[in-house]
Protein backbone atom coordinates (compact mmCIF):
# COMPACT_ATOMS: atom_id res chain seq x y z
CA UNK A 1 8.48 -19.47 -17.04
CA UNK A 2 8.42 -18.62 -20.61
CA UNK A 3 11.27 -16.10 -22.29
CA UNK A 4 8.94 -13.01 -22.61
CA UNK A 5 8.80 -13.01 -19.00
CA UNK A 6 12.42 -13.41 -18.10
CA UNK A 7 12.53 -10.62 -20.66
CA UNK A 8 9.54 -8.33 -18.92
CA UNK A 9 11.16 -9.19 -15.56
CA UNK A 10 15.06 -8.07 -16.68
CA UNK A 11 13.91 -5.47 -18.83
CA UNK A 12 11.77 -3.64 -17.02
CA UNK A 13 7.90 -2.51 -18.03
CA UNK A 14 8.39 0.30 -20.04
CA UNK A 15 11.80 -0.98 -21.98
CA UNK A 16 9.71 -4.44 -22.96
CA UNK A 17 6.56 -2.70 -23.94
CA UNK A 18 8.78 -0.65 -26.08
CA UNK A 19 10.18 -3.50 -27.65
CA UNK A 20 6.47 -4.90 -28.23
CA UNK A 21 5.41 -1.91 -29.49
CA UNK A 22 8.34 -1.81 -32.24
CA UNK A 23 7.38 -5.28 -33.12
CA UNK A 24 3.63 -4.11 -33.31
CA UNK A 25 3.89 -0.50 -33.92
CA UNK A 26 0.23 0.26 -33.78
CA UNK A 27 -0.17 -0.35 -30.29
CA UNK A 28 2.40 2.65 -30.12
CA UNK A 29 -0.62 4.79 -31.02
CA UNK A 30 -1.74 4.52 -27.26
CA UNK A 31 1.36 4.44 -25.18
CA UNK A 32 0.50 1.60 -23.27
CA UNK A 33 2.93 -0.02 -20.53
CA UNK A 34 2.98 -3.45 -20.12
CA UNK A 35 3.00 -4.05 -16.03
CA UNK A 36 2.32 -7.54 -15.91
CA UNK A 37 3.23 -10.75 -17.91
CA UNK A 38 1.99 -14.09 -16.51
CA UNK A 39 0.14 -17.40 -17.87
CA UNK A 40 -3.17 -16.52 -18.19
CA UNK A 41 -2.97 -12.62 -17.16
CA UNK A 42 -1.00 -9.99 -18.42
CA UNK A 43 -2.21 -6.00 -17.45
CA UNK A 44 -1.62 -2.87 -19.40
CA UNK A 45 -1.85 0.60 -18.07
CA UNK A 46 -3.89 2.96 -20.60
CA UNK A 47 -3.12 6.22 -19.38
CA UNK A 48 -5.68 8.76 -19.91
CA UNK A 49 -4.07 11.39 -22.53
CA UNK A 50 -5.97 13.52 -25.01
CA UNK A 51 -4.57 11.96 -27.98
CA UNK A 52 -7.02 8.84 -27.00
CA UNK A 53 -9.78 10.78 -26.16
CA UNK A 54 -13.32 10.97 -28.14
CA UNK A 55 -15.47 14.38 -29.24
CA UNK A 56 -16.80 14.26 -24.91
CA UNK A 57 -13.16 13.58 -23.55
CA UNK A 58 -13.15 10.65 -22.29
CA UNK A 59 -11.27 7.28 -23.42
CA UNK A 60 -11.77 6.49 -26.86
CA UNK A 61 -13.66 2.85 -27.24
CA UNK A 62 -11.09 1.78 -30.06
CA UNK A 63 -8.38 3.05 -27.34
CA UNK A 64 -9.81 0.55 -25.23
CA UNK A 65 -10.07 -2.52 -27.36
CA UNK A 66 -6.53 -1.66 -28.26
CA UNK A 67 -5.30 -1.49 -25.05
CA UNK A 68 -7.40 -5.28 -24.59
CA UNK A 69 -6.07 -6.60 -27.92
CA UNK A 70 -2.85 -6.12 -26.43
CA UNK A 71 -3.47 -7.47 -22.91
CA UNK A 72 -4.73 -10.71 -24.15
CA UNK A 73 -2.04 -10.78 -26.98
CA UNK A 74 0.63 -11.26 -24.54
CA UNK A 75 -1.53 -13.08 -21.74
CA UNK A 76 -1.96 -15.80 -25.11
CA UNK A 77 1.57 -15.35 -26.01
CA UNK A 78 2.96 -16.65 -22.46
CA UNK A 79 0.51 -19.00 -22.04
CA UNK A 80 -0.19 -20.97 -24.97
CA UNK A 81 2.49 -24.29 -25.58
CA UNK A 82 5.89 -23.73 -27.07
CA UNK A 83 6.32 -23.65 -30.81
CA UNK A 84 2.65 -22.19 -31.08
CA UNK A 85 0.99 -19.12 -32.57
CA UNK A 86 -1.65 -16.78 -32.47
CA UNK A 87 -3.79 -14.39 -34.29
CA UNK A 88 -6.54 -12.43 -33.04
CA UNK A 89 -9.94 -13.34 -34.83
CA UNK A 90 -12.29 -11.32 -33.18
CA UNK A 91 -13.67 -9.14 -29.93
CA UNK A 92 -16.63 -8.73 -28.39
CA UNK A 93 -17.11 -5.69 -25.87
CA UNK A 94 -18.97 -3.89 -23.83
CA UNK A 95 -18.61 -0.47 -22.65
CA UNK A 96 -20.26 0.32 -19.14
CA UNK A 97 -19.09 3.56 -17.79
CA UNK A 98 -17.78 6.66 -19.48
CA UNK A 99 -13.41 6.01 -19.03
CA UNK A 100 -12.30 9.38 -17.35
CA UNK A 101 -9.05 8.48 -15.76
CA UNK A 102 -6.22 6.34 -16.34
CA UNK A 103 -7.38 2.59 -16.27
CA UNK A 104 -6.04 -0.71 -15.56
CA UNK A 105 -6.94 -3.56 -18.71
CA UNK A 106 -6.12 -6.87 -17.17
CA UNK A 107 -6.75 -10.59 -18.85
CA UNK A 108 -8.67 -12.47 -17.08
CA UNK A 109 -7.71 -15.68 -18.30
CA UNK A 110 -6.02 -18.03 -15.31
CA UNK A 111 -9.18 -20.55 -15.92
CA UNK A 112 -8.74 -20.44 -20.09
CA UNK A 113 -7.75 -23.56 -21.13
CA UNK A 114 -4.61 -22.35 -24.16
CA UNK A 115 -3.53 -25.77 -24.86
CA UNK A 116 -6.15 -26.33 -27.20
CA UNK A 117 -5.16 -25.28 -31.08
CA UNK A 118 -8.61 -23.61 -32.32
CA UNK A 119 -10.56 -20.74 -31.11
CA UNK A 120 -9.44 -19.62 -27.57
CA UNK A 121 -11.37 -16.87 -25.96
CA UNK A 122 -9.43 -14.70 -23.55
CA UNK A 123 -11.87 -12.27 -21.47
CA UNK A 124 -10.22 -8.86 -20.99
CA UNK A 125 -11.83 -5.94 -18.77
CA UNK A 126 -10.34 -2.38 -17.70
CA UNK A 127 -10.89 -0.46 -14.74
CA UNK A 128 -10.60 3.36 -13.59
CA UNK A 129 -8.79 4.94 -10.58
CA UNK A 130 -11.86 4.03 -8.31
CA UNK A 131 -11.65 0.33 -9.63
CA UNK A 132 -14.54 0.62 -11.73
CA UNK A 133 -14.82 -1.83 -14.40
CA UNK A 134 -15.83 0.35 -17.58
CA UNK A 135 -14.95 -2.11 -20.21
CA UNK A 136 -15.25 -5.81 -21.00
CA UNK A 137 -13.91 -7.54 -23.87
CA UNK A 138 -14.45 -11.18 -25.01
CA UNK A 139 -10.84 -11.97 -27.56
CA UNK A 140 -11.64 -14.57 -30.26
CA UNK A 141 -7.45 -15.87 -30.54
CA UNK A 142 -7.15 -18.30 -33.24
CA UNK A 143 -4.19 -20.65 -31.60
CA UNK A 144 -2.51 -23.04 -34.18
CA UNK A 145 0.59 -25.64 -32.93
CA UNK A 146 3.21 -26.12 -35.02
């Protein structure tokens, strides 16, 4: 088990997403919670708040692809070998539904292979209340062994 989840686990979600977020204070802009830290999946909860909202009221796209960013930041994190790095390179989404409630952005990344160094991608989607996927995201993570 890596360190950041013995952390998450002792911790608690919303003390280690705090600590995340003072390390990388612009996810702070979106309040996420971190409620799950394994290889190859981590989930965020995106609560639906009018500070993320667009001009219709409903979750902001960028909201979104920072709540993803994040996700598959710290899916990458636990997963790739010891002594390694990341750095996001790039994202690909797709927005399918209008986001009206709180929603659920979850790495889907148990069949990524991180032990490569190179261009990993890490696939990311989000779904509502009703389980309705309304965003997909494809993470370009640039992962370099020391």
């Amino acid at each position: 088990m890596h360190q950041f989840q013995q952390i998450h686990q002792a911790m608690g979600d919303k003390a280690f997403t705090q600590q995340v977020v003072n390390a990388a204070p612009y996810f702070g802009s979106i309040d996420p919670i971190l409620t799950k830290l394994e290889s190859g999946c981590a989930e965020v909860l995106l609560k639906n708040q009018k500070k993320i909202h667009n001009h219709i009221g409903t979750v902001h796209a960028i909201a979104m692809c920072n709540a993803a960013e994040l996700a598959a930041g710290m899916a990458t994190t636990v997963s790739i070998p010891e002594n390694s790095r990341w750095i996001a390179k790039g994202m690909t989404v797709v927005y399918l539904v209008k986001a009206k409630t709180d929603l659920r952005v979850v790495t889907e990344a148990t069949e990524v292979d991180f032990s490569i160094e190179g261009d990993v991608i890490v696939p990311v989607a989000a779904y509502d209340e009703k389980d309705v996927k309304v965003f997909t995201a494809q993470i370009t993570m640039n992962v370099k062994h020391n």
